[in-house]
Protein backbone atom coordinates (compact mmCIF):
# COMPACT_ATOMS: atom_id res chain seq x y z
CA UNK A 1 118.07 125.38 104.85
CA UNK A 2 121.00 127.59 104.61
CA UNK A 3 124.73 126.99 105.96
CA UNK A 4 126.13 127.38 109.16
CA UNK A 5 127.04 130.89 109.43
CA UNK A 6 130.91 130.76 109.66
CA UNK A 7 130.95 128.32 106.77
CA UNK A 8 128.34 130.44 104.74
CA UNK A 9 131.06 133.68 105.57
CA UNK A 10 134.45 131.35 104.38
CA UNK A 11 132.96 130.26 101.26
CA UNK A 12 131.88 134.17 100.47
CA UNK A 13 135.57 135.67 101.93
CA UNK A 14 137.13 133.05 99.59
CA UNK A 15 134.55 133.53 96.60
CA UNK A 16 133.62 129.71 96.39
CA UNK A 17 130.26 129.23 95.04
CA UNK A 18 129.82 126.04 94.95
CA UNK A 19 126.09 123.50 95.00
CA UNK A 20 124.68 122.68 98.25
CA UNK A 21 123.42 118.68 98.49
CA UNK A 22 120.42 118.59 101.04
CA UNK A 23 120.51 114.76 100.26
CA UNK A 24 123.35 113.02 102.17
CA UNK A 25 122.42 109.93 100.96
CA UNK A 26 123.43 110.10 97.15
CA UNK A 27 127.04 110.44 96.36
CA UNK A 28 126.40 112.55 93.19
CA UNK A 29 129.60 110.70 90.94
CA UNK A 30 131.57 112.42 93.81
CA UNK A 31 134.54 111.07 95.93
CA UNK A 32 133.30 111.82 99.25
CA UNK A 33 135.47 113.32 101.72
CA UNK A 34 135.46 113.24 105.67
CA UNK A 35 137.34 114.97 108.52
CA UNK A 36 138.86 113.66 111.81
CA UNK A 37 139.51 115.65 114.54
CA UNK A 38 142.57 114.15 116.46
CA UNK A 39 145.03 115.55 119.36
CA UNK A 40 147.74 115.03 121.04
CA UNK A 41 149.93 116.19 124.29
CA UNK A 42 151.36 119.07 121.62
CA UNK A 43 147.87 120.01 120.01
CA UNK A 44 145.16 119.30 117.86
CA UNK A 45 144.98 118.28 113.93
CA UNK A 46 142.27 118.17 111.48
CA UNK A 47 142.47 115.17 109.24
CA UNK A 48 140.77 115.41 105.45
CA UNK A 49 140.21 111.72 103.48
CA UNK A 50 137.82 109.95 101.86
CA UNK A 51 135.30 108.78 103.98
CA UNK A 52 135.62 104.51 102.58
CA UNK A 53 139.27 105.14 103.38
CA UNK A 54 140.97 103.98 107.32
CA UNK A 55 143.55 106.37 109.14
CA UNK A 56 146.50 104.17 110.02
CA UNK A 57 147.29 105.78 113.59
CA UNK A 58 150.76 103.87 113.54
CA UNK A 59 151.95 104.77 110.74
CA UNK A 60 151.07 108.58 111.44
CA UNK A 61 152.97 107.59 114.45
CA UNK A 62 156.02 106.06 112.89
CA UNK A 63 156.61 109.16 110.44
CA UNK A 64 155.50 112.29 112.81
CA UNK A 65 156.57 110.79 115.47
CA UNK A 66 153.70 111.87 118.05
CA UNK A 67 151.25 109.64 119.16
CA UNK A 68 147.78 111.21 118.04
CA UNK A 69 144.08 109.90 119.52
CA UNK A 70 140.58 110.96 118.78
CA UNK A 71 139.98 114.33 120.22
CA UNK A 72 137.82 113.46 123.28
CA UNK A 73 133.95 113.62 122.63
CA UNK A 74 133.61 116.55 125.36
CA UNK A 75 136.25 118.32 123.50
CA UNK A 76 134.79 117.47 120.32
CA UNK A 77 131.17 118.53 121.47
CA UNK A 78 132.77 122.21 122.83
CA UNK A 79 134.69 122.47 119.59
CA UNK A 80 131.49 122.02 117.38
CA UNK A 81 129.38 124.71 119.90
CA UNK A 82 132.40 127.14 119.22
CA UNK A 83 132.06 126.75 115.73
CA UNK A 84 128.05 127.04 115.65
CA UNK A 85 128.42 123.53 113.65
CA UNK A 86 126.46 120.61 114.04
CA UNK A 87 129.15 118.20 113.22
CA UNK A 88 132.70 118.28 111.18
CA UNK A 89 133.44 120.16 108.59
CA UNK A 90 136.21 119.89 106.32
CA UNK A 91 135.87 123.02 104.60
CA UNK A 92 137.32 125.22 107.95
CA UNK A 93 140.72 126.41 108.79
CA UNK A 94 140.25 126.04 112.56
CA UNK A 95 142.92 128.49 114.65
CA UNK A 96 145.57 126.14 116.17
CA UNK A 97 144.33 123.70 114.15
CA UNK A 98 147.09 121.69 112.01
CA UNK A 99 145.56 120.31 108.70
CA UNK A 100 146.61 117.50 107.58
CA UNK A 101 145.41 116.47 103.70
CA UNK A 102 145.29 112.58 102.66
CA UNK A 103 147.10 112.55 98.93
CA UNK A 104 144.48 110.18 98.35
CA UNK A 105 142.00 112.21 97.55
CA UNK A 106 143.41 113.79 94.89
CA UNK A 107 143.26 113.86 91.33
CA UNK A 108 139.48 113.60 91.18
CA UNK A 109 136.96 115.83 89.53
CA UNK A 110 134.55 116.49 92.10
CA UNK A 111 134.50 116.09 95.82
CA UNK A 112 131.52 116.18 98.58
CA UNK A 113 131.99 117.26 101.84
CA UNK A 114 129.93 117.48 105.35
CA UNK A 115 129.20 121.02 105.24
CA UNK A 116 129.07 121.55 109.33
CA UNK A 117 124.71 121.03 109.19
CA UNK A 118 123.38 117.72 110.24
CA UNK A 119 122.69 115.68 106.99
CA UNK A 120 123.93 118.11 104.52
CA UNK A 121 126.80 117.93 101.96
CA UNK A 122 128.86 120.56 99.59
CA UNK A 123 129.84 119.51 96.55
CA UNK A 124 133.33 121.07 95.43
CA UNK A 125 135.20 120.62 92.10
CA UNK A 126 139.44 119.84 91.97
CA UNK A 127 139.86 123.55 91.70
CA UNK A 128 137.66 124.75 94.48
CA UNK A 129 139.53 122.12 96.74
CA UNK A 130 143.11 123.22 96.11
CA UNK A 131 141.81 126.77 97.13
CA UNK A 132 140.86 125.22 100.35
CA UNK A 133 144.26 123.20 100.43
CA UNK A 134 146.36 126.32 100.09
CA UNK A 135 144.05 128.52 102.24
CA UNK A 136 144.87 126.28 105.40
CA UNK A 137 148.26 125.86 104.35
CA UNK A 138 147.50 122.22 104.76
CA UNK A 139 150.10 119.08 104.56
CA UNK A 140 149.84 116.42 101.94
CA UNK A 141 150.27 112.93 103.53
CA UNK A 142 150.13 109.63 102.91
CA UNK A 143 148.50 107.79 106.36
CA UNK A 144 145.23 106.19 105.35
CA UNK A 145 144.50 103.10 103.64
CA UNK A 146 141.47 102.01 101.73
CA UNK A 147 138.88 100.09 103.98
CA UNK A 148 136.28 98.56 101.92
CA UNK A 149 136.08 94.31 102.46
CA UNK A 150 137.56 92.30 99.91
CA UNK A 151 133.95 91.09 98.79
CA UNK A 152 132.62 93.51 95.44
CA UNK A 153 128.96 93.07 94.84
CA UNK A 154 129.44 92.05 90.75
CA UNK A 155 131.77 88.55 92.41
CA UNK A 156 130.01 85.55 92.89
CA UNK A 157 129.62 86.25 96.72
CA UNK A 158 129.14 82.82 97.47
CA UNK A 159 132.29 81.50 96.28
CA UNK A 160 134.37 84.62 97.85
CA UNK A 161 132.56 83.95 101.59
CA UNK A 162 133.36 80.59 101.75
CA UNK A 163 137.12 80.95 101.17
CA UNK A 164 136.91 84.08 103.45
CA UNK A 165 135.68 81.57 105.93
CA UNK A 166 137.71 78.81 105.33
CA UNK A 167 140.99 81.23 105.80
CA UNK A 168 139.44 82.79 108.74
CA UNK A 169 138.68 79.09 110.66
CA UNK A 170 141.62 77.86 110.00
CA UNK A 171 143.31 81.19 111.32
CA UNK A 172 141.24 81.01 114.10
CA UNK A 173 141.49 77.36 114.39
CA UNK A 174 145.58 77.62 114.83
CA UNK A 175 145.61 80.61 117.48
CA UNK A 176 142.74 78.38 119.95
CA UNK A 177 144.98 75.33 119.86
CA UNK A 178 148.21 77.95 120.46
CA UNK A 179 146.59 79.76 123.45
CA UNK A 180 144.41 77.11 124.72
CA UNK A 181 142.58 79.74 126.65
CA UNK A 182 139.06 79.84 125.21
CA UNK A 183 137.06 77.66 128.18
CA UNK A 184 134.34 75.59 126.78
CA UNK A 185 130.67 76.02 126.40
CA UNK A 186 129.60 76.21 130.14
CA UNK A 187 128.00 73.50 131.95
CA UNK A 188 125.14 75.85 132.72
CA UNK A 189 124.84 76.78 128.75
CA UNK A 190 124.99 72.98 128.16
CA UNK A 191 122.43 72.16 129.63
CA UNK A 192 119.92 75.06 128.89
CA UNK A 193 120.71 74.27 124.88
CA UNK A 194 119.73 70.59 125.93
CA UNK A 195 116.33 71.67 126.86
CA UNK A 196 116.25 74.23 124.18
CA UNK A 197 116.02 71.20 121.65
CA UNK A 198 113.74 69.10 123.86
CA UNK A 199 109.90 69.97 122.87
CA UNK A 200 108.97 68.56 125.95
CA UNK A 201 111.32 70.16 128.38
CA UNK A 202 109.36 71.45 131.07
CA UNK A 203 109.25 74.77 133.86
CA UNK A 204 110.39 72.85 136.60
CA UNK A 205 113.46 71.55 134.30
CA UNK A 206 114.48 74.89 133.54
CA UNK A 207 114.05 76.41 137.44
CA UNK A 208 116.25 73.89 138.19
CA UNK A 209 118.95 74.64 136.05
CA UNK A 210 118.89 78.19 136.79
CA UNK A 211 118.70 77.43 140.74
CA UNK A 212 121.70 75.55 140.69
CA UNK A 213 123.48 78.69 139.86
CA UNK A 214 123.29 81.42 142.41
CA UNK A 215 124.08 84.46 140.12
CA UNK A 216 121.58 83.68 137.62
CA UNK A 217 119.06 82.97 139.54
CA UNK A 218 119.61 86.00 141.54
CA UNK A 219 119.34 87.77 138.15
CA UNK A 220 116.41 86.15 136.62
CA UNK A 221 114.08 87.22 140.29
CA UNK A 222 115.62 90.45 139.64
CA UNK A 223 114.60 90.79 135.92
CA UNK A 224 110.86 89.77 137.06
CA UNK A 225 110.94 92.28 139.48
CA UNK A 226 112.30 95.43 137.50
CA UNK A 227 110.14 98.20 136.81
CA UNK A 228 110.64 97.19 132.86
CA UNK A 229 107.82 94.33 133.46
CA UNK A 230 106.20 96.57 136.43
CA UNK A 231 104.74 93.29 138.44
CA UNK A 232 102.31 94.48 140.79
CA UNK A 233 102.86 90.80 143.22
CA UNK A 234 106.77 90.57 144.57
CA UNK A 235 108.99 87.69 142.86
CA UNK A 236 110.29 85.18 145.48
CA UNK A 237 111.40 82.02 143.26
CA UNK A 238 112.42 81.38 139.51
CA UNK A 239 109.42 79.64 139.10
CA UNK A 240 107.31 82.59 140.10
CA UNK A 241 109.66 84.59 137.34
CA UNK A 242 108.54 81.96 134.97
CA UNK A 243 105.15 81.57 135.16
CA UNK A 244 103.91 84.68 135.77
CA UNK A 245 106.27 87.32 134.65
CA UNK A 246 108.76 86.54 132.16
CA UNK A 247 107.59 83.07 130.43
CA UNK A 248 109.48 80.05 129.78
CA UNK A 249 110.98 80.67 126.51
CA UNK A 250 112.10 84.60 127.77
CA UNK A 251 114.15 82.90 131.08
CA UNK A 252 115.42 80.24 128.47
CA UNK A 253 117.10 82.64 126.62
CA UNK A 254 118.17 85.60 128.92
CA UNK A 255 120.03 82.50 130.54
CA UNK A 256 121.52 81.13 127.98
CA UNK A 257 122.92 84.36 126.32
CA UNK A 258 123.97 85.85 129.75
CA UNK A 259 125.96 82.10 130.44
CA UNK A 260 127.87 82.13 126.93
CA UNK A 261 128.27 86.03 127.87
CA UNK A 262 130.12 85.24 130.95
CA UNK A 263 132.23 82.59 129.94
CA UNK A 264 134.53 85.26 128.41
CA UNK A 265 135.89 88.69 130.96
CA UNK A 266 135.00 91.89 129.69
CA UNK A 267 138.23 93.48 127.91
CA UNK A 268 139.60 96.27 130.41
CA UNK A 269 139.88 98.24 127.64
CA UNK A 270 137.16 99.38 124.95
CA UNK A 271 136.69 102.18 122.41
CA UNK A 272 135.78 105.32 124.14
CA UNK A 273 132.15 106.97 123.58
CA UNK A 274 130.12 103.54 123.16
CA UNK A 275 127.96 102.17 125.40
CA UNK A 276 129.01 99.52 127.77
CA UNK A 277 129.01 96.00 126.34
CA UNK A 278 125.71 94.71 128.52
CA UNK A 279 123.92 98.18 128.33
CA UNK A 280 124.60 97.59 124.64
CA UNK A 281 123.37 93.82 124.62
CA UNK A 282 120.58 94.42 126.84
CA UNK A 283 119.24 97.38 124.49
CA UNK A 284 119.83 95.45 121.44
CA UNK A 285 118.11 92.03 122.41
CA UNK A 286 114.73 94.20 123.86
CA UNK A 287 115.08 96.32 120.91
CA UNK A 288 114.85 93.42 118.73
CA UNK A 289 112.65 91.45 120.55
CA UNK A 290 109.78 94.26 120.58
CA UNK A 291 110.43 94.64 116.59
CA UNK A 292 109.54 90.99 116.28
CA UNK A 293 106.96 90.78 118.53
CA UNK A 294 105.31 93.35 116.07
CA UNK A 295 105.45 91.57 112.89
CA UNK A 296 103.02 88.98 111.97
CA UNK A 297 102.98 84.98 112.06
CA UNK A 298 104.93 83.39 111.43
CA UNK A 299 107.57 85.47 112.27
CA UNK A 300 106.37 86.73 115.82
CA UNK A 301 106.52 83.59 116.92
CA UNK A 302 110.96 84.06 116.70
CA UNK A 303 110.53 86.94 119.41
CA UNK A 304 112.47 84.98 122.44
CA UNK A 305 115.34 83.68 119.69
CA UNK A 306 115.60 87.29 118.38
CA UNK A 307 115.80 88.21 122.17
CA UNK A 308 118.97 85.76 122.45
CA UNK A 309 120.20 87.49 118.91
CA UNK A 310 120.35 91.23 120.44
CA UNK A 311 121.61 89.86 123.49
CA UNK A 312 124.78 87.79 121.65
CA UNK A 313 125.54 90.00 118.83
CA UNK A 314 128.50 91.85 120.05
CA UNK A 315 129.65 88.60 121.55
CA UNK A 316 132.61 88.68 119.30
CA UNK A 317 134.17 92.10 121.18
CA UNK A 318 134.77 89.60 124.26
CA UNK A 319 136.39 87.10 122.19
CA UNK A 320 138.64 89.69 120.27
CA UNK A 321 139.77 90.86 123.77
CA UNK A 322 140.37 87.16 124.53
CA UNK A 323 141.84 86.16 121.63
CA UNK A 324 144.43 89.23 120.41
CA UNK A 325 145.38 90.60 123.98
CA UNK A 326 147.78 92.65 122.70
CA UNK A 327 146.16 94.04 119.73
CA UNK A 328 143.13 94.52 121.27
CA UNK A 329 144.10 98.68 122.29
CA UNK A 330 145.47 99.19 118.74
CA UNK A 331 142.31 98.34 117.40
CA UNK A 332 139.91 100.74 120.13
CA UNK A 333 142.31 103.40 118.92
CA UNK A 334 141.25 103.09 115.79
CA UNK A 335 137.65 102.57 115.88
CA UNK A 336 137.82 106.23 118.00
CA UNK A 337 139.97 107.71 115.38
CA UNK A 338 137.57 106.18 112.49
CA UNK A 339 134.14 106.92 113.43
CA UNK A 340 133.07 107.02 109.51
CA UNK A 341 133.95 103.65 109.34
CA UNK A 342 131.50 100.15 109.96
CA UNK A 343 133.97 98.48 112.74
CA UNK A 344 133.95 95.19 111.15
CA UNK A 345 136.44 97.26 108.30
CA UNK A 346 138.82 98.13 110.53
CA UNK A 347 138.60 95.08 112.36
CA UNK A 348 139.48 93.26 109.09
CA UNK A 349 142.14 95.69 107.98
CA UNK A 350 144.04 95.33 111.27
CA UNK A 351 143.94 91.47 112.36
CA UNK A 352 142.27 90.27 108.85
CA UNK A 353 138.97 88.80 110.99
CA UNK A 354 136.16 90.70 112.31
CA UNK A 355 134.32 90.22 115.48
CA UNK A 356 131.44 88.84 113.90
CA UNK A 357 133.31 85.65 111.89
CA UNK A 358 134.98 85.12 115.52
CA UNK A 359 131.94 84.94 117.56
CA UNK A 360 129.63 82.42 114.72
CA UNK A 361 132.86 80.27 114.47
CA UNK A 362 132.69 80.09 117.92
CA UNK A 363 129.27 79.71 118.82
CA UNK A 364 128.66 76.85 115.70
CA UNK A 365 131.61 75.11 117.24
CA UNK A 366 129.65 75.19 121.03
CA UNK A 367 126.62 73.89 119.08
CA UNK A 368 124.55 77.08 118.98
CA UNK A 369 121.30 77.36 116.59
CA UNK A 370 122.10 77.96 113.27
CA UNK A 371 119.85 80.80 112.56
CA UNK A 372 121.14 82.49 115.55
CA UNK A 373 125.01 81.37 114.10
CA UNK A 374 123.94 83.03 110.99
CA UNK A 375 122.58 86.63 112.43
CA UNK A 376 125.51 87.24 114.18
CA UNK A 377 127.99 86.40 110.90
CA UNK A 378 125.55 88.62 109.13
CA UNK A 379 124.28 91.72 110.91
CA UNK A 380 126.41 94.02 109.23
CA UNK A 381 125.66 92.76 105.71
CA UNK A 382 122.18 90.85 105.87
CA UNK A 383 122.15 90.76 102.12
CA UNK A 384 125.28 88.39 101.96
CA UNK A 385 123.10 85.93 104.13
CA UNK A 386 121.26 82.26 102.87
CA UNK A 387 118.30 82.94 102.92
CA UNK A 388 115.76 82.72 104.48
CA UNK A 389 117.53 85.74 106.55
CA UNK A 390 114.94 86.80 109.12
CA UNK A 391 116.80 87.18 111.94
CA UNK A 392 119.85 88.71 110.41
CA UNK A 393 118.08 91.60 108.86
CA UNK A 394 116.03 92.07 111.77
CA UNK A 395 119.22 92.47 114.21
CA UNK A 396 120.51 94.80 111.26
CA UNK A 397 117.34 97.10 111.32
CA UNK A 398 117.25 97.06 115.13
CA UNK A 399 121.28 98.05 115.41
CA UNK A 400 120.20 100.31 112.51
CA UNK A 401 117.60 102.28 114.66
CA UNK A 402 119.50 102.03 117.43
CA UNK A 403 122.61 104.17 116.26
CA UNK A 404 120.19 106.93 115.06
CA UNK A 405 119.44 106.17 111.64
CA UNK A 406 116.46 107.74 110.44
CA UNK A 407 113.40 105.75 109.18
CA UNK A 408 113.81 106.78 105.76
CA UNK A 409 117.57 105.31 105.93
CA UNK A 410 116.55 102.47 107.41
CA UNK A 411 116.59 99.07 105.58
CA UNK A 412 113.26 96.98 105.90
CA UNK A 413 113.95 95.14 102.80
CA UNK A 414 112.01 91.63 102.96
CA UNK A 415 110.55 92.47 106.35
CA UNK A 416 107.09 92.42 107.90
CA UNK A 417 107.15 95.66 109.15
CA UNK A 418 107.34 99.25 107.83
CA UNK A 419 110.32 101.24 108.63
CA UNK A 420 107.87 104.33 110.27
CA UNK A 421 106.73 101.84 112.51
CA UNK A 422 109.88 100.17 113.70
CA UNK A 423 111.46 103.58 114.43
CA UNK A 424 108.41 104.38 116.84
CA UNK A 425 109.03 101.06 118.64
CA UNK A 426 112.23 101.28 119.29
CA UNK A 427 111.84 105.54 120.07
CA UNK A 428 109.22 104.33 122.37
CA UNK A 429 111.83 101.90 123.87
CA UNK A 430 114.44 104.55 124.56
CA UNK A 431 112.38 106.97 125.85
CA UNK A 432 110.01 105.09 127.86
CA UNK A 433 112.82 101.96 129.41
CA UNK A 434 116.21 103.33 128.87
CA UNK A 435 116.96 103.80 132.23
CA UNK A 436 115.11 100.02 133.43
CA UNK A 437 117.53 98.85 130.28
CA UNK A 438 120.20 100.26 132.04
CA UNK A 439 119.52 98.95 135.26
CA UNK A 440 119.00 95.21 134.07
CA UNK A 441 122.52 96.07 132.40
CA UNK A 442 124.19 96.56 135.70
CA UNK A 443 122.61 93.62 136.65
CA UNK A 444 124.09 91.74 134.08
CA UNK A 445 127.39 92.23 135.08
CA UNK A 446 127.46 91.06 138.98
């Protein structure tokens, strides 16, 4: 497939001939290079580094002194269309464009870059790059900082997690007693994780629970009656929802995850473009409940707990909001201005804890199940996981899918299930529920 036209035309006009990689998966011994597209209230910049490294927006701030944000995703979108580009390119001068070149990247041999096609790189030598450089008369700077976790694959992980962890409770330990402001596990959630344990707990036991709380039960009728489980008979009662729509262990869960979900306010602020945090939870926890649900036994059988999983796992977003008030906007404006980047690096380079260590310490300390404790701590790095790790690296694969990862991108790595497969169940799920998943979202919130 050939290059987008204007890129195709630059390359020729500036006699670069240089070896188009197809394969956007292998790095080729390259340093691999990204662009950010970022504006301000005086005009718009293009911003060149490597893609494993973070731009620090305050220190751009501190030395330029203009206060740059991610350009806008409608801006973004009509810049790309423009362009006849499928996604950034570093490789353009753009007109009335500012370029702006991270001195990080150079003094390497070989460089890839996203050559404006979907899934397609070009791989440039030093030379080829500093015609590029001079052609759009672009600034050498020094604003990003390397993002990679302070775990390398050749330590001995265990013994690097568990002083990460010990640092990070005791962090997080100190700034609970100093606020005081974290409530504790809800009465409701109390008693829903007593019956959770209790291999005798019964329907009635649960409709109780749930009745005694007006807003849950309120939601669990309207779950059973949504067009996502398409009941032919109206709901009246949270028994009815029970028994014959949504099953004990379903309303055990939902319940549980939307009481610990509650116990923390949504952050008025948020990183712009991502879904809403319970149209996001809601997605994830059917999304991962349907992947189980297709494996075999044994591990079918963890469908409802892998429903609680998806609905918790960004459970740690409300707590950062909670926790870090006022650093809570710095770090949105980064996670728009670093869209390369896995969150839980900039979360770490910024406050030195990530969402997901906040929301296991959180949830072991309220008494949660371990496994669940674990697939939380773990979803963006299963492999780091005790094992066994079923539930982590099934909420990776379904967050995975999710984003838009392709099957073949996919990890299904000691799971049940082949990654063709789970990308039809959860394309299936998206085109055939998204808008029930949406409105059980809304529900969510009330």
């Amino acid at each position: 497939m050939g290059l987008p036209w204007l890129v195709q035309k630059y390359l020729d006009d500036q006699q670069i001939s240089c070896i188009h990689a197809e394969d956007d998966t292998q790095d080729y011994g390259a340093m691999r290079l990204c662009v950010l597209y970022l504006e301000d209230s005086l005009g718009p910049l293009q911003y060149v580094l490597p893609q494993s490294h973070m731009l620090l927006l305050h220190t751009m701030a501190e030395t330029l002194g203009r206060n740059f944000t991610s350009m806008s995703p409608e801006s973004l979108n009509s810049l790309l269309v423009r362009l006849g580009l499928d996604e950034a390119t570093g490789v353009l001068p753009i007109p009335d464009f500012h370029t702006l070149i991270d001195q990080s990247i150079l003094g390497h041999s070989h460089y890839l870059l996203p050559s404006g096609q979907a899934h397609s790189l070009l791989m440039l030598d030093a030379e080829q790059i500093d015609i590029l450089i001079h052609d759009c008369d672009a600034e050498v700077v020094n604003f990003a900082s390397d993002s990679r976790l302070p775990w390398p694959d050749d330590d001995d992980e265990g013994q690097i997690l568990a002083s990460v962890q010990s640092l990070t409770s005791l962090r997080i330990r100190q700034r609970l007693i100093e606020t005081l402001e974290i409530p504790p596990l809800p009465d409701t959630a109390r008693q829903i994780l007593r019956l959770r344990l209790d291999p005798d707990a019964s329907i009635e036991e649960l409709a109780s629970i749930v009745d005694r709380d007006p807003s849950l039960n309120a939601q669990v009728i309207c779950w059973a009656s949504s067009p996502y489980y398409a009941t032919a008979v109206p709901v009246h009662t949270t028994e009815e929802a029970i028994t014959r729509v949504l099953g004990f262990d379903t309303v055990l869960n939902m319940t549980l995850g939307l009481s610990l979900g509650r116990t923390l306010s949504l952050p008025k602020d948020g990183p712009g473009g991502l879904m809403p945090y319970w149209q996001q939870a809601a997605l994830t926890a059917y999304g991962m409940q349907k992947l189980v649900q297709a494996m075999p036994r044994p591990y079918s059988r963890q469908a409802n707990t892998a429903y609680l999983c998806g609905l918790l796992h960004n459970f740690g977003f409300l707590i950062l909001g909670h926790l870090f008030p006022l650093h809570f906007s710095i770090v949105c404006r980064h996670i728009e201005a670093n869209p390369h980047l896995p969150v839980s690096n900039i979360e770490y380079l910024l406050l030195g804890v990530t969402r997901n260590q906040l929301s296991s310490w959180l949830l072991q300390t309220w008494g949660m199940p371990e496994d669940v404790v674990t697939a939380l701590r773990y979803q963006d790095m299963p492999s780091m996981a005790s094992e066994p790790a079923f539930l982590t690296r099934s909420l990776h694969l379904t967050r995975q899918l999710l984003s838009g990862q392709d099957a073949d991108s996919v990890d299904v790595s000691h799971l049940p299930l082949h990654a063709d497969d789970a990308n039809y169940i959860i394309h299936r799920l998206l085109e055939e529920q998204s808008d029930n998943l949406r409105t059980l979202a809304a529900q969510m919130v009330t």
